[in-house]
C-alpha atoms as a PDB file:
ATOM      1  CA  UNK A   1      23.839 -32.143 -24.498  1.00  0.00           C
ATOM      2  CA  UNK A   2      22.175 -35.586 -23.341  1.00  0.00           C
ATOM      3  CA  UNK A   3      22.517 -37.806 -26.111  1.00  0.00           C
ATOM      4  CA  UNK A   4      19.921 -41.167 -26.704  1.00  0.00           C
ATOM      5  CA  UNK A   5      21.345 -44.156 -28.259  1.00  0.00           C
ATOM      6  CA  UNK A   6      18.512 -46.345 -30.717  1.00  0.00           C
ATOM      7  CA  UNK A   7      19.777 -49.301 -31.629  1.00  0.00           C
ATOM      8  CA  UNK A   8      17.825 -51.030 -34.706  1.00  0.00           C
ATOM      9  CA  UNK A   9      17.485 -53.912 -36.279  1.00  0.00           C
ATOM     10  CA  UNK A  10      15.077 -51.747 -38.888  1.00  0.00           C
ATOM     11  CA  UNK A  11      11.941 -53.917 -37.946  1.00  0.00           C
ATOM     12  CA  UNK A  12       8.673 -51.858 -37.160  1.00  0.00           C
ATOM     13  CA  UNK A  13       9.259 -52.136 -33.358  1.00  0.00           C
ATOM     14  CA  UNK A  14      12.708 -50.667 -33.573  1.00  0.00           C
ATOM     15  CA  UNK A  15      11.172 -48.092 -36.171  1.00  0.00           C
ATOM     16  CA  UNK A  16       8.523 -46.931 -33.501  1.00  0.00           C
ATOM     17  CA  UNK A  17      10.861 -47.084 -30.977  1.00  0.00           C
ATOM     18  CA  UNK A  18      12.975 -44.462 -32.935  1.00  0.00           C
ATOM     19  CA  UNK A  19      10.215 -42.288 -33.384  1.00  0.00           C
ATOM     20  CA  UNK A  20       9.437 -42.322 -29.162  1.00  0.00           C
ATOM     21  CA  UNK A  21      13.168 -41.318 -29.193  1.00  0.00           C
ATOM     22  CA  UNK A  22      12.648 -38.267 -31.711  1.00  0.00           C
ATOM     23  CA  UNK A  23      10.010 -36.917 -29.517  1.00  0.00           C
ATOM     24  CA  UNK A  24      11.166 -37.696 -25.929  1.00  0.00           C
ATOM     25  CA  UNK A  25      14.545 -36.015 -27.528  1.00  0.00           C
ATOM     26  CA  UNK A  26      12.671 -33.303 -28.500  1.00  0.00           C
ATOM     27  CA  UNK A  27      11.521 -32.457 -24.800  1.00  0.00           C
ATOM     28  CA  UNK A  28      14.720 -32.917 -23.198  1.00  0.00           C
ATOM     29  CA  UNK A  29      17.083 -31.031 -25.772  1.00  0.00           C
ATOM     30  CA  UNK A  30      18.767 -34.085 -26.860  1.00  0.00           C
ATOM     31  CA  UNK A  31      20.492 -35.782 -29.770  1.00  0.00           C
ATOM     32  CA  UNK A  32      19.319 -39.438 -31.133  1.00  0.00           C
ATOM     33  CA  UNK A  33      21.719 -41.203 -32.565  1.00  0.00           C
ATOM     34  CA  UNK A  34      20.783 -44.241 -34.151  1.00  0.00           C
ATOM     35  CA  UNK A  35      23.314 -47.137 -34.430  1.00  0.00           C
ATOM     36  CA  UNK A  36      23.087 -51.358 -35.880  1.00  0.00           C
ATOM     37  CA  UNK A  37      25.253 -54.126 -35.158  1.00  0.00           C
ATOM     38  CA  UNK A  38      25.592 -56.055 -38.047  1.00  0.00           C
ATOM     39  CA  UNK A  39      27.476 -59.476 -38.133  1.00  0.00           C
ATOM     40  CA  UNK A  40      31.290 -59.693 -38.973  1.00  0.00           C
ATOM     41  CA  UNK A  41      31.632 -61.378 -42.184  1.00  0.00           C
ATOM     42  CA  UNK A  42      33.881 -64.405 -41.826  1.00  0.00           C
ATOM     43  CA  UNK A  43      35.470 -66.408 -45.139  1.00  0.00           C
ATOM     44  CA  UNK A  44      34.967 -70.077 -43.540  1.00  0.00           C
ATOM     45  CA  UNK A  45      36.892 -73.175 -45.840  1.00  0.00           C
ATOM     46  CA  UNK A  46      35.112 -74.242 -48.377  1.00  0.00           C
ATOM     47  CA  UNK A  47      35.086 -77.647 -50.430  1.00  0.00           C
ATOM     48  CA  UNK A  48      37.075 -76.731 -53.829  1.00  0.00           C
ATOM     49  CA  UNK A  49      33.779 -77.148 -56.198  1.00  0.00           C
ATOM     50  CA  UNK A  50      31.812 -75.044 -54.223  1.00  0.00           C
ATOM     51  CA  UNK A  51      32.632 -71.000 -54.927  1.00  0.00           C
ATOM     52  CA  UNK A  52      30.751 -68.367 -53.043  1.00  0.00           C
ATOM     53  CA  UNK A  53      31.032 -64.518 -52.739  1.00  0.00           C
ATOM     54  CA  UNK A  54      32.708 -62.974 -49.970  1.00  0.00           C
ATOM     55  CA  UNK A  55      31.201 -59.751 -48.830  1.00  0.00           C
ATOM     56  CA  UNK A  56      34.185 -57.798 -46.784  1.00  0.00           C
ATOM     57  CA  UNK A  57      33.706 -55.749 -43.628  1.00  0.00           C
ATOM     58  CA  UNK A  58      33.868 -52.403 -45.303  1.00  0.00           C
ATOM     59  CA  UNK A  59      31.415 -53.450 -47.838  1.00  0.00           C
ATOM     60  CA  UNK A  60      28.938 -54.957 -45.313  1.00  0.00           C
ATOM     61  CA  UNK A  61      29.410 -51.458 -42.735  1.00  0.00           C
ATOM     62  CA  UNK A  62      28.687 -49.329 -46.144  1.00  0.00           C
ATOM     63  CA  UNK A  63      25.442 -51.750 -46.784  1.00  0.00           C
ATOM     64  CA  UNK A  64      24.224 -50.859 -43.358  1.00  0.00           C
ATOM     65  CA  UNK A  65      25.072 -46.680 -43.600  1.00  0.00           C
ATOM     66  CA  UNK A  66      22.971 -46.656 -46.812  1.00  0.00           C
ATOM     67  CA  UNK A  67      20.094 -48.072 -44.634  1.00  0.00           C
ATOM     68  CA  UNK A  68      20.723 -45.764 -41.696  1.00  0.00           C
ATOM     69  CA  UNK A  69      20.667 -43.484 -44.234  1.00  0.00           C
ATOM     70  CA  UNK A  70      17.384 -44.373 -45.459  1.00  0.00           C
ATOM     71  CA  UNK A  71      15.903 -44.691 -42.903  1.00  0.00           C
ATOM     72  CA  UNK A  72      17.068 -41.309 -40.923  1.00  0.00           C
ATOM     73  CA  UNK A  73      15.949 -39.736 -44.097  1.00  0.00           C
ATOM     74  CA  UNK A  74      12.251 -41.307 -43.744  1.00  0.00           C
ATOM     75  CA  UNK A  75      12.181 -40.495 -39.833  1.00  0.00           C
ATOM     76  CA  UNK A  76      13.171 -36.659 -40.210  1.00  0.00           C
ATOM     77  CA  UNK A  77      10.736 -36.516 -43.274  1.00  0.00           C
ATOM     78  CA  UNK A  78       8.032 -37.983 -40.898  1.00  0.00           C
ATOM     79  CA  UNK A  79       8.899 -35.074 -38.691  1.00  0.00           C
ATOM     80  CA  UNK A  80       8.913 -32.097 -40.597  1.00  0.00           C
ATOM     81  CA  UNK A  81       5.253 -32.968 -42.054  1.00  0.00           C
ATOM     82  CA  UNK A  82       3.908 -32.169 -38.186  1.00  0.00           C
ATOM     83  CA  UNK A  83       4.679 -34.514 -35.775  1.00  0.00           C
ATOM     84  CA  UNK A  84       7.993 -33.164 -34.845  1.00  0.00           C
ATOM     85  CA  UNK A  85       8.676 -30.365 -36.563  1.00  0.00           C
ATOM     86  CA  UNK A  86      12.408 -29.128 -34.598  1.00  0.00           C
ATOM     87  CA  UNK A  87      13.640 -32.214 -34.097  1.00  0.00           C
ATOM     88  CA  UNK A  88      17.355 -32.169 -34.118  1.00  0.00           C
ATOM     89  CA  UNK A  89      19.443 -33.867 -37.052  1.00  0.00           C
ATOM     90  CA  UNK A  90      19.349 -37.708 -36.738  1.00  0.00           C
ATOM     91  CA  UNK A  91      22.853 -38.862 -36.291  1.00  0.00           C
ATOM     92  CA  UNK A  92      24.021 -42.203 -37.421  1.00  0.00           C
ATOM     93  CA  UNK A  93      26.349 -45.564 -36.743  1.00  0.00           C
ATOM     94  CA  UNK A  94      27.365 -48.726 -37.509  1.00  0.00           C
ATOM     95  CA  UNK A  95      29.522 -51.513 -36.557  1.00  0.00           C
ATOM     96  CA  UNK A  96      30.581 -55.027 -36.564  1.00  0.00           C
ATOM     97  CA  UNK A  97      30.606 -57.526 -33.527  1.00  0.00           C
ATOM     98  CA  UNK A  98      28.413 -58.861 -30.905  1.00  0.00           C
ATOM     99  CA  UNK A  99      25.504 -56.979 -30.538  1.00  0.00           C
ATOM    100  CA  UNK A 100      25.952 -55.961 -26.613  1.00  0.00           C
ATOM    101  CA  UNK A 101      29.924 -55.269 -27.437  1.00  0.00           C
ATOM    102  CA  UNK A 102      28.867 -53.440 -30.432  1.00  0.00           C
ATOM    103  CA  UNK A 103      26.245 -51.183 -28.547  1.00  0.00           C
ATOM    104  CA  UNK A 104      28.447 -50.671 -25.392  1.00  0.00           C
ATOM    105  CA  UNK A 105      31.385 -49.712 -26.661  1.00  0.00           C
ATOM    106  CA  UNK A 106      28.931 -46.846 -28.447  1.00  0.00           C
ATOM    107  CA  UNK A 107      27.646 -45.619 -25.355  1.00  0.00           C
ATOM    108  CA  UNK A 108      31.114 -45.088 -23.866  1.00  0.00           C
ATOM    109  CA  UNK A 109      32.213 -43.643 -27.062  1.00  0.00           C
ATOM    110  CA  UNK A 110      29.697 -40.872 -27.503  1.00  0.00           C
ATOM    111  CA  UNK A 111      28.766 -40.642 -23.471  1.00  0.00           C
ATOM    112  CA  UNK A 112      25.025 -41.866 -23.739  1.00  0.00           C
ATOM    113  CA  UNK A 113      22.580 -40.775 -21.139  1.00  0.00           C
ATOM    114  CA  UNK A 114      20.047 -43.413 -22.267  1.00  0.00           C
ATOM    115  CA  UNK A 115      19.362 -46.246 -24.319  1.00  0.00           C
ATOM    116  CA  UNK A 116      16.235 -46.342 -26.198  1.00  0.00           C
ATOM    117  CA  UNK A 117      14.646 -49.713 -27.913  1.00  0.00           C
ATOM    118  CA  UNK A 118      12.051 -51.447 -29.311  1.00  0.00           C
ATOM    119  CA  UNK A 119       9.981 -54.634 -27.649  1.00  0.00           C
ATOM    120  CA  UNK A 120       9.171 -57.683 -30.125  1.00  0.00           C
ATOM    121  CA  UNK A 121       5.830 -57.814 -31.454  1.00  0.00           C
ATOM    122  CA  UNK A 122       3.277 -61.051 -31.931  1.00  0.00           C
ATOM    123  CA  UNK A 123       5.865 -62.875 -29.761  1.00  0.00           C
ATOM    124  CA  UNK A 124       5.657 -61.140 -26.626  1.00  0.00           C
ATOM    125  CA  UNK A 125       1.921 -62.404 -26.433  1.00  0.00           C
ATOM    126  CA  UNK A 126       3.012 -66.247 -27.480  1.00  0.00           C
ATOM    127  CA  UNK A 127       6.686 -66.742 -26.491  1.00  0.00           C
ATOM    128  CA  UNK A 128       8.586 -63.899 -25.109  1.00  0.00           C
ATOM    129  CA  UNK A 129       7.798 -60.757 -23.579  1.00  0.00           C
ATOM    130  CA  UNK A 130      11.931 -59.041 -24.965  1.00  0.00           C
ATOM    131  CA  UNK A 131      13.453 -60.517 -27.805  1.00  0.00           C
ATOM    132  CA  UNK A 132      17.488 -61.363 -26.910  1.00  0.00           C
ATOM    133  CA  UNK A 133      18.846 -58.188 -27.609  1.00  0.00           C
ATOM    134  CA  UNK A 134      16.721 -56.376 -25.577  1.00  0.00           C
ATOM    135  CA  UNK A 135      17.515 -58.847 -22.709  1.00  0.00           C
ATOM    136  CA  UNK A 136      21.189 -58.705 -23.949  1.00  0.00           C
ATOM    137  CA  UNK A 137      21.115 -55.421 -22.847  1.00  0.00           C
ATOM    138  CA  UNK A 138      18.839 -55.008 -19.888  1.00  0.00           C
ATOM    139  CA  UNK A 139      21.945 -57.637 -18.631  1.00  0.00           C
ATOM    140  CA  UNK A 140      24.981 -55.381 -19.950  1.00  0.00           C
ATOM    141  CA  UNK A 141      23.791 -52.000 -19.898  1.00  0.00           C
ATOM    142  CA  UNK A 142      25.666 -49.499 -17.781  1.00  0.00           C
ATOM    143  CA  UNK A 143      23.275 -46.550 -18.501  1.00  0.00           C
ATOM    144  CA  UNK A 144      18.748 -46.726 -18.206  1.00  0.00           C
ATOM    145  CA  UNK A 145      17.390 -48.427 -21.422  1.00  0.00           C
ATOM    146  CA  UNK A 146      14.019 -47.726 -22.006  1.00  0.00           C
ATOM    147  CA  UNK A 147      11.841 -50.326 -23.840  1.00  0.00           C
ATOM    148  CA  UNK A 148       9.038 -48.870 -26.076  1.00  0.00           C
ATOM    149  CA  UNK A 149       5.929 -51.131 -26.990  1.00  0.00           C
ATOM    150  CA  UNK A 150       5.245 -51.426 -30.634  1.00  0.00           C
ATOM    151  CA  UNK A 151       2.196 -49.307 -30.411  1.00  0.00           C
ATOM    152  CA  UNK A 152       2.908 -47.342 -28.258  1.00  0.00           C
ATOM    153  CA  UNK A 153       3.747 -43.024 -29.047  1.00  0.00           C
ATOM    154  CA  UNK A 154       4.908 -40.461 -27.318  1.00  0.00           C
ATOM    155  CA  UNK A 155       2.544 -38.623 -25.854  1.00  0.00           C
ATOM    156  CA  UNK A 156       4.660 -36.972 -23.379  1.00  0.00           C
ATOM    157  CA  UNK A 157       5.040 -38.119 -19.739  1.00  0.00           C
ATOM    158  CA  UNK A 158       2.680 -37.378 -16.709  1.00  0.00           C
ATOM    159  CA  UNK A 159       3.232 -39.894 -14.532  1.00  0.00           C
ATOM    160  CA  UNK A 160       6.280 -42.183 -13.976  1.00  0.00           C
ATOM    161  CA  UNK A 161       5.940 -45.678 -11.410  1.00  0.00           C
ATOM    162  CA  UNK A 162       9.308 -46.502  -9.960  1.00  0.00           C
ATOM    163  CA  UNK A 163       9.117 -50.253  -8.238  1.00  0.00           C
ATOM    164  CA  UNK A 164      10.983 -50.254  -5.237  1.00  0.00           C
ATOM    165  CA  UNK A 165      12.041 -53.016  -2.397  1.00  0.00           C
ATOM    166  CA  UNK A 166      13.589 -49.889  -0.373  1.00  0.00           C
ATOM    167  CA  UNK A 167      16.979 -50.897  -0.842  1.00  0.00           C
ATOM    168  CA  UNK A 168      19.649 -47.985  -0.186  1.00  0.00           C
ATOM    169  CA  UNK A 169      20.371 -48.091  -3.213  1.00  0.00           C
ATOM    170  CA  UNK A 170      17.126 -46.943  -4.712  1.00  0.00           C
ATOM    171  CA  UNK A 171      17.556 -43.330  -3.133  1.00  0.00           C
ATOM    172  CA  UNK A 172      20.324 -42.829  -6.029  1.00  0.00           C
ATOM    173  CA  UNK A 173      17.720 -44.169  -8.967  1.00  0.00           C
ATOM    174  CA  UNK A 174      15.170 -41.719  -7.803  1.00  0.00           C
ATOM    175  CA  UNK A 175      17.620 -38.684  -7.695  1.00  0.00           C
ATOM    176  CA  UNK A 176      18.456 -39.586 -11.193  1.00  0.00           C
ATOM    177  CA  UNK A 177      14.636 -40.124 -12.174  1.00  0.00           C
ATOM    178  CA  UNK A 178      13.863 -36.992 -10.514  1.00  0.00           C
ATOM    179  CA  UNK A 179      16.451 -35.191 -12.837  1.00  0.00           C
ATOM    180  CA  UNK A 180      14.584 -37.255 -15.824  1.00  0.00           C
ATOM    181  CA  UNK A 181      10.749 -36.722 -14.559  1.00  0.00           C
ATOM    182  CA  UNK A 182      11.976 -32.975 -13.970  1.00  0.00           C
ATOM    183  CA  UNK A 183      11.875 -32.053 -17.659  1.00  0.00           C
ATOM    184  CA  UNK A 184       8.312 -33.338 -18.191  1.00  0.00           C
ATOM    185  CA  UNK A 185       7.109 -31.613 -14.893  1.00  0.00           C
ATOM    186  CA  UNK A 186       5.819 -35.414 -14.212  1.00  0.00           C
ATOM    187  CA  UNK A 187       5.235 -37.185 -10.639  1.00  0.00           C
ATOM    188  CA  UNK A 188       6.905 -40.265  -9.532  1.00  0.00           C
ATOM    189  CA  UNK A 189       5.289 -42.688  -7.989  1.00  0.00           C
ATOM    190  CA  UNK A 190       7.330 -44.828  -5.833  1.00  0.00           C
ATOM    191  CA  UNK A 191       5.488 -48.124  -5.094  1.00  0.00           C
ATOM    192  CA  UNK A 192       6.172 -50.844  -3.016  1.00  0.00           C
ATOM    193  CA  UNK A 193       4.452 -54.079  -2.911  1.00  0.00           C
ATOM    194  CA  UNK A 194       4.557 -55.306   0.237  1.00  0.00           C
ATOM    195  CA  UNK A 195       4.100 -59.343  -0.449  1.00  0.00           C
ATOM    196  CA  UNK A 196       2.123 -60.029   2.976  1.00  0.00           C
ATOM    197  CA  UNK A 197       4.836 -58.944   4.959  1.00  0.00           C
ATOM    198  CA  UNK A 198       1.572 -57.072   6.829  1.00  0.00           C
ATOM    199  CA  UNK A 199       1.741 -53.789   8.486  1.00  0.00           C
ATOM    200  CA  UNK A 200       3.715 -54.644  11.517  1.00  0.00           C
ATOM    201  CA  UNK A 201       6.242 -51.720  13.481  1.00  0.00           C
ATOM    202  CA  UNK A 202       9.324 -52.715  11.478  1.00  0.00           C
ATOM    203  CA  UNK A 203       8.379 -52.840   7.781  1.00  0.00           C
ATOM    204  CA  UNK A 204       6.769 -49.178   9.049  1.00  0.00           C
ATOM    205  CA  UNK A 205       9.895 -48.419   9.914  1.00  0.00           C
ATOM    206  CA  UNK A 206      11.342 -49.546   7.380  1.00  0.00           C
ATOM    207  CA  UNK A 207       9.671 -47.634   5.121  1.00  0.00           C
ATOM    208  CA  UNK A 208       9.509 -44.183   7.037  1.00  0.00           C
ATOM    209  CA  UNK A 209      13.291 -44.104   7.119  1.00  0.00           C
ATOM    210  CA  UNK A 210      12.791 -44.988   3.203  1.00  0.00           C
ATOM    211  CA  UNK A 211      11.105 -41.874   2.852  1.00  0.00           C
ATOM    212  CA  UNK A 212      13.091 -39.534   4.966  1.00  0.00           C
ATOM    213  CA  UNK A 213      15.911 -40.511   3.284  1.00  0.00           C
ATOM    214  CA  UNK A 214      13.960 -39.487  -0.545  1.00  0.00           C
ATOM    215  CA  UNK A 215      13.264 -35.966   1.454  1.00  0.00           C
ATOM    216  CA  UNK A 216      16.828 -34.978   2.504  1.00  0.00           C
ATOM    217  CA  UNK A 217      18.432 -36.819  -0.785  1.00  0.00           C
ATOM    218  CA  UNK A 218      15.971 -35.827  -3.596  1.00  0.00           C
ATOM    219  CA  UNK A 219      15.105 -32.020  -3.847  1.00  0.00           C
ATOM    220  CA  UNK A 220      12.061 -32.934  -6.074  1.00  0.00           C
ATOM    221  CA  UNK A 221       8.537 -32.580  -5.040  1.00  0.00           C
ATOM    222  CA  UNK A 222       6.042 -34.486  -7.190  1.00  0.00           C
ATOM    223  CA  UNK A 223       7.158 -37.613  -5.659  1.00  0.00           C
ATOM    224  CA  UNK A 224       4.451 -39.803  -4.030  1.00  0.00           C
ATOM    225  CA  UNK A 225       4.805 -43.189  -2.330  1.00  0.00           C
ATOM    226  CA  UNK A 226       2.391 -45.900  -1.999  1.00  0.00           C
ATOM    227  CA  UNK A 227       2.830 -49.306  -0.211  1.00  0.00           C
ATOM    228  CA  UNK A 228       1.056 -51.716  -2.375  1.00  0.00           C
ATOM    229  CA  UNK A 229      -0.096 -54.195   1.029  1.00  0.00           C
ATOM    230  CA  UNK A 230      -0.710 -58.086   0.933  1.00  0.00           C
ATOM    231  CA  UNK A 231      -0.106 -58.669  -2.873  1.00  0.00           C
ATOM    232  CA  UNK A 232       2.829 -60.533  -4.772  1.00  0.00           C
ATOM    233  CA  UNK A 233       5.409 -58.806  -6.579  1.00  0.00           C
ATOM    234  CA  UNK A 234       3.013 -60.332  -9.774  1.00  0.00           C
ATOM    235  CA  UNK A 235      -0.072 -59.400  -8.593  1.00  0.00           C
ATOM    236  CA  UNK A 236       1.283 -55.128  -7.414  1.00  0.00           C
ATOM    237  CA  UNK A 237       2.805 -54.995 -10.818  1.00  0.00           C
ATOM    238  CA  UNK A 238      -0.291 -56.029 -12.280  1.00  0.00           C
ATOM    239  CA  UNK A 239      -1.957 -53.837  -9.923  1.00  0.00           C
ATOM    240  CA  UNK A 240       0.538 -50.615 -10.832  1.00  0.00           C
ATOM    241  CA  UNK A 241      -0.106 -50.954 -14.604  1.00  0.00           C
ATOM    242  CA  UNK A 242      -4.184 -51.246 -15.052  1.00  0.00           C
ATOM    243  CA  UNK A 243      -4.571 -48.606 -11.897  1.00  0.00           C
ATOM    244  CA  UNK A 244      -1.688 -46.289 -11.302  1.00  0.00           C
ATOM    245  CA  UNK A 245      -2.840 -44.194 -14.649  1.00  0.00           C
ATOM    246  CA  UNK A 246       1.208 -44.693 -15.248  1.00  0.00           C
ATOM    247  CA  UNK A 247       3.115 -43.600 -18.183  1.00  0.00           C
ATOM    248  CA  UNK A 248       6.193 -45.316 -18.030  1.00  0.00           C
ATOM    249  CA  UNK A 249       7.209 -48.026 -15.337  1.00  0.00           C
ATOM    250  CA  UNK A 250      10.869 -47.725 -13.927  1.00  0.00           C
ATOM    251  CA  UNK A 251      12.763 -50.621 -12.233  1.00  0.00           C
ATOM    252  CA  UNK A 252      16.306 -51.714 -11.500  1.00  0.00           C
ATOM    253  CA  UNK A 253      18.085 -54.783 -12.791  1.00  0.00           C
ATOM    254  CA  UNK A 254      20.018 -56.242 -10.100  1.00  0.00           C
ATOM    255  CA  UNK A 255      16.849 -57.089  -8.228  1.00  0.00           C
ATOM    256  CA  UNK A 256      16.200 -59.968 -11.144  1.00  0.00           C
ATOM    257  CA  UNK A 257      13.317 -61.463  -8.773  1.00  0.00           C
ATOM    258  CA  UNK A 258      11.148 -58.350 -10.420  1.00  0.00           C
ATOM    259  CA  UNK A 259      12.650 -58.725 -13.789  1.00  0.00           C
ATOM    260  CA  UNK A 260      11.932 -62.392 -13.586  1.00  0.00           C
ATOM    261  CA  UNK A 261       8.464 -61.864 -12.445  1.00  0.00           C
ATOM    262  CA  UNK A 262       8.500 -59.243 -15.326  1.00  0.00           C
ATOM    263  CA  UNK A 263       9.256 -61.254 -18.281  1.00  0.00           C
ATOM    264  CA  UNK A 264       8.931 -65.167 -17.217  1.00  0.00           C
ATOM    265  CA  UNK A 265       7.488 -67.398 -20.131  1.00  0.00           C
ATOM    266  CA  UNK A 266       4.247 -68.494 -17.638  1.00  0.00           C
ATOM    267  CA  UNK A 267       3.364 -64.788 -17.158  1.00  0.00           C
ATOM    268  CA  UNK A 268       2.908 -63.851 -20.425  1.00  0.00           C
ATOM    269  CA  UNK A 269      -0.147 -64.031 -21.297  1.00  0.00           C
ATOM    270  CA  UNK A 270      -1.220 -62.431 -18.082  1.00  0.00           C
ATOM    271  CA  UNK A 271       1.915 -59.493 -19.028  1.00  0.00           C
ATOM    272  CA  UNK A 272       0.442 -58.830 -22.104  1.00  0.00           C
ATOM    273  CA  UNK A 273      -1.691 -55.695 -21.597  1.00  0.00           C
ATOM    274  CA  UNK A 274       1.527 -54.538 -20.246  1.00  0.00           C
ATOM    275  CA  UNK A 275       2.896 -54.037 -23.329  1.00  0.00           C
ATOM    276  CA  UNK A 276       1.428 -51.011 -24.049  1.00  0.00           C
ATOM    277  CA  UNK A 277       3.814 -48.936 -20.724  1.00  0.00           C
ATOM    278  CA  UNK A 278       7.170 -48.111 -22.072  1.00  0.00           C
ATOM    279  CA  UNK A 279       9.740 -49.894 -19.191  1.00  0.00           C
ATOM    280  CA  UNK A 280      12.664 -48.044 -17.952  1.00  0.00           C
ATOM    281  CA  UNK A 281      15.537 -50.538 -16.374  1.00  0.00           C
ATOM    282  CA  UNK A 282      18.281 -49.100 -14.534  1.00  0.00           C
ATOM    283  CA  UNK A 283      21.204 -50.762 -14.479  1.00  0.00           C
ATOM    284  CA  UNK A 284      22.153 -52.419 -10.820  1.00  0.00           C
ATOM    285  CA  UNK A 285      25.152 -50.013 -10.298  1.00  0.00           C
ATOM    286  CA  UNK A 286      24.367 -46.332 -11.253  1.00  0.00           C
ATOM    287  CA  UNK A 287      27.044 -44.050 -12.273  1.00  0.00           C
ATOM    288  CA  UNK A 288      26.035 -41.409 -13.401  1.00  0.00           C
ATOM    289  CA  UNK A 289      22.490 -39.098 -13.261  1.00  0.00           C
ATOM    290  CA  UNK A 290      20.611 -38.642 -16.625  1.00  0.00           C
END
């Protein structure tokens, strides 16, 4: 059984987040597990006239089940009033630490296909696009996490835009997005933005042997390719989201000059209507197919 970790911090983004997971879930026969990293409470010196309760670990991990609890309870009552009326039995987790410790050593304990989490809000528009734990683990990850908008809902999955450069390495992402896009019957689009390199014999070759290689490597045949010519990486992203009629938009990590491009502070205004495309980032180093 694949099984989708959703961290929270039990904000609204996190909240919708979960309920993206409940329904993507839903399609692919998974279980959600949700799981929070809460802060390891630590009895610092005090001055001898000052006296202040110390909350212990247990006490603090027991706080945060009864609001798992909660809040599992509210998400499966959601569900059985129409919007997802099979979903599976929210599971639940908590733990003390660093967040990215916290939520990695959770994936490798319950074998997690895919990470599932929530964008910030108001601040994507005036500061940052990802709040830190989000970019903690876009960094740390060893499995896809998928970041859901705070609007946006699950409304199943046509159409999936995978940004490539046509490394090698981008053949194994696509087998593994194949095996993903297989259980929505969606296509992939695999777009390349060509940054005025032009249209010259090698970058055709280039990409031809790009594309051969997707043919005898990927037995899947709703993907497309389209070289996106004489734009920056800025401008074909831009160009992807408000005209590729996209659903979700799939890149890899270890090329950071798209990340970058993705989530600098002087592009966010102009990123903003791309807040409403959930993001799927692979990690740089792919182990294992979802």
């Amino acid at each position: 059984m694949k099984k989708i970790l959703i961290p929270t911090d039990f904000s609204d983004p996190s909240i919708n987040a979960a309920r993206f997971a409940l329904a993507l879930a839903n399609v692919v026969d998974g279980q959600v597990l949700l799981c929070h990293a809460f802060g390891v409470p630590v009895q610092a010196p005090m001055a001898a006239q000052v006296s202040l309760p110390v909350i212990d670990y247990a006490t603090v991990q027991q706080q945060t089940q009864d609001r798992l609890t909660t809040l599992s309870n509210q998400l499966e009552e959601e569900a059985s009033k129409g919007w997802l009326a099979n979903a599976r039995p929210i599971k639940f987790t908590a733990d003390g630490g660093p967040f990215a410790d916290v939520i990695n050593g959770m994936v490798e304990k319950e074998k997690a296909n895919m990470l599932i989490m929530g964008m910030s809000g108001d601040g994507a528009v005036s500061q940052f696009f990802l709040g830190s734990c989000s970019r903690e683990m876009i960094s740390d990850a060893k499995i896809p996490v998928l970041l859901v908008p705070p609007a946006a809902t699950f409304m199943g999955i046509n159409k999936i835009a995978f940004a490539t450069d046509l490394s090698e390495g981008d053949i194994d992402v696509i087998h593994s997005l194949a095996t993903f896009a297989s259980q929505f019957n969606a296509e992939i689009l695999v777009a390349h933005v060509s940054e005025g390199q032009g249209d010259d014999d090698k970058q055709r070759a280039k990409i031809a042997d790009f594309l051969n290689d997707i043919s005898s490597k990927v037995n899947y045949p709703r993907i497309y390719f389209r070289d996106i010519k004489q734009m920056s990486v800025d401008e074909g992203l831009d160009w992807l989201t408000e005209h590729g009629q996209i659903d979700m938009l799939v890149m890899v990590h270890q090329r950071s000059s798209l990340i970058d491009v993705l989530f600098n502070r002087s592009h966010t205004q102009k990123l903003a209507r791309r807040i409403e495309i959930p993001l799927l980032v692979y990690p740089g180093y792919l182990n294992h197919v979802f």
